[in-house]
C-alpha atoms as a PDB file:
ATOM      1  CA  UNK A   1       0.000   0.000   0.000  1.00  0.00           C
ATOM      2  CA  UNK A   2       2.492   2.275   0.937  1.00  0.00           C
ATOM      3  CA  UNK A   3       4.364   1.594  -2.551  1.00  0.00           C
ATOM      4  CA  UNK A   4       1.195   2.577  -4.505  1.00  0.00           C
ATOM      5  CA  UNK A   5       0.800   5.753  -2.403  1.00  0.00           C
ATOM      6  CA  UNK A   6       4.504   6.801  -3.090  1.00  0.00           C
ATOM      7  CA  UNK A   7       3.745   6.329  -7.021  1.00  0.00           C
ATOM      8  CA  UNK A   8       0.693   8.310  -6.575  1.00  0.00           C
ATOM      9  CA  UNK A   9       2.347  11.482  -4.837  1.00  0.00           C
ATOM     10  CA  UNK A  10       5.509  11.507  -7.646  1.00  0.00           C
ATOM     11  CA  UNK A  11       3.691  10.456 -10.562  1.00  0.00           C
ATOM     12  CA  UNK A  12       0.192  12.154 -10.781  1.00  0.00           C
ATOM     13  CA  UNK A  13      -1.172  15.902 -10.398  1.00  0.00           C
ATOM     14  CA  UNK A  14      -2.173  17.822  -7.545  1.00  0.00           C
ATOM     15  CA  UNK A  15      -5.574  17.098  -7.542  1.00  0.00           C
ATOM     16  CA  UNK A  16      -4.452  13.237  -7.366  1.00  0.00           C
ATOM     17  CA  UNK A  17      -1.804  13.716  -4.676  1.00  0.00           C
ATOM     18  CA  UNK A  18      -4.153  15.728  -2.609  1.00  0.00           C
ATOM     19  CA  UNK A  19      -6.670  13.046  -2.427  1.00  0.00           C
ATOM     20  CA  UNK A  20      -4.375  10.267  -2.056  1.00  0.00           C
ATOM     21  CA  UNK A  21      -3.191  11.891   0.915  1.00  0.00           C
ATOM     22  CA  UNK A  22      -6.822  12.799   2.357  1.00  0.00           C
ATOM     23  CA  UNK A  23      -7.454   8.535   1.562  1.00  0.00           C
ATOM     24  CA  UNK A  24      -4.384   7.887   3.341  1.00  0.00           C
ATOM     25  CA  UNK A  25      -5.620  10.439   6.347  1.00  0.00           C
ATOM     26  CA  UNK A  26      -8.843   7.907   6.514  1.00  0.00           C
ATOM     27  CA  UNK A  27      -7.003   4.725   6.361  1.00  0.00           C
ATOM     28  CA  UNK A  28      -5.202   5.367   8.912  1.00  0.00           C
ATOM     29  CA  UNK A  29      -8.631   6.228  10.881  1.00  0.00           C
ATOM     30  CA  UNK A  30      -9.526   2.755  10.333  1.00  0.00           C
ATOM     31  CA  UNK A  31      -6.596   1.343  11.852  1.00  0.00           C
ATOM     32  CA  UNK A  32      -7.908   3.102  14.886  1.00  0.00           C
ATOM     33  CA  UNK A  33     -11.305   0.461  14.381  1.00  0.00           C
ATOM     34  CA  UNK A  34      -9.040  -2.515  14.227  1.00  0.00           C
ATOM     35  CA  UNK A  35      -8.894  -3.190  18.630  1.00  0.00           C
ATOM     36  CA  UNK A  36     -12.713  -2.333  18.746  1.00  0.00           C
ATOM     37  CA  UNK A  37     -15.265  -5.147  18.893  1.00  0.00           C
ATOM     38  CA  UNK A  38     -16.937  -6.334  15.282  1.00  0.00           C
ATOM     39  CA  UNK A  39     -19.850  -4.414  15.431  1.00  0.00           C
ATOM     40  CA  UNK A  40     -18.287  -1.226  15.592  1.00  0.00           C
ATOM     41  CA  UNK A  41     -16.212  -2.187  12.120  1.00  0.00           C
ATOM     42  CA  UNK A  42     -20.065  -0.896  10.322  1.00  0.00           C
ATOM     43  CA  UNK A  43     -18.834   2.567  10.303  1.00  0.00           C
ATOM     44  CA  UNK A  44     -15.085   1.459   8.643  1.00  0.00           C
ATOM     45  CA  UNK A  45     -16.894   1.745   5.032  1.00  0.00           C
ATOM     46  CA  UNK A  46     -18.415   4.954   5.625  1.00  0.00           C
ATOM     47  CA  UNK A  47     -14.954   6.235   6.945  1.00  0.00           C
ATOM     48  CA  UNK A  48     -12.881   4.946   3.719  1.00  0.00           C
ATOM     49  CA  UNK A  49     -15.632   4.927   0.915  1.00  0.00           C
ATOM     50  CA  UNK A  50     -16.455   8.254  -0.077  1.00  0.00           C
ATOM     51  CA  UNK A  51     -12.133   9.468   0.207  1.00  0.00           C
ATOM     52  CA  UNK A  52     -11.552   6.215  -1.853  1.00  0.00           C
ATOM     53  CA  UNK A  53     -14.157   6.850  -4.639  1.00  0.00           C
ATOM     54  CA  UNK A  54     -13.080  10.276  -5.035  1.00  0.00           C
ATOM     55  CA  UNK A  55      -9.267   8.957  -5.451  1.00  0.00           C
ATOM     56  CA  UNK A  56      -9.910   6.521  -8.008  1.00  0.00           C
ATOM     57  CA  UNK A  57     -12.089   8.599  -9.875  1.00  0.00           C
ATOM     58  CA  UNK A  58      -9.563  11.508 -10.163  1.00  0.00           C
ATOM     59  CA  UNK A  59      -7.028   8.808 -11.185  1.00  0.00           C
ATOM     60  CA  UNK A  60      -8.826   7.385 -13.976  1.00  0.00           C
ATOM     61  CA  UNK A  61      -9.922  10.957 -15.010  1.00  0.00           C
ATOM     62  CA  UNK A  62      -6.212  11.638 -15.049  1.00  0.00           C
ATOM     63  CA  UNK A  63      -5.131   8.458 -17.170  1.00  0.00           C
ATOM     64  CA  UNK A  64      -8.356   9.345 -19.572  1.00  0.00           C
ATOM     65  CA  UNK A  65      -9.691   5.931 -18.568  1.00  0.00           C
ATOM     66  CA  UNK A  66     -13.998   6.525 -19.159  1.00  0.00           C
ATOM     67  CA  UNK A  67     -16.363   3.513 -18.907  1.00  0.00           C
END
């Protein structure tokens, strides 16, 4: 994981670099979930989905990838 990020912050824009750093920002939120019982892992997704979405999506904007 760490390897990707690096790529992403030398080889992409701005706009990519911020967001990879706001999705690394929430991962490491969700390391905070990982000594907390099961049920409490419901919120992880909310917590990594939306910073996540936004990432790839600039990506694949940025690489001209549409589907």
């Amino acid at each position: 994981m760490q390897d990707a990020y690096v790529y992403l912050t030398i080889s992409n824009g701005s706009e990519v670099r911020r967001l990879a750093h706001e999705y690394s920002l929430a991962l490491y939120d969700l390391a905070r979930l990982a000594d907390r019982p099961a049920a409490e892992w419901e919120e992880a997704d909310s917590i990594v989905y939306e910073p996540r979405n936004q990432l790839r999506t600039a990506v694949r904007t940025e690489l001209g990838i549409h589907d």
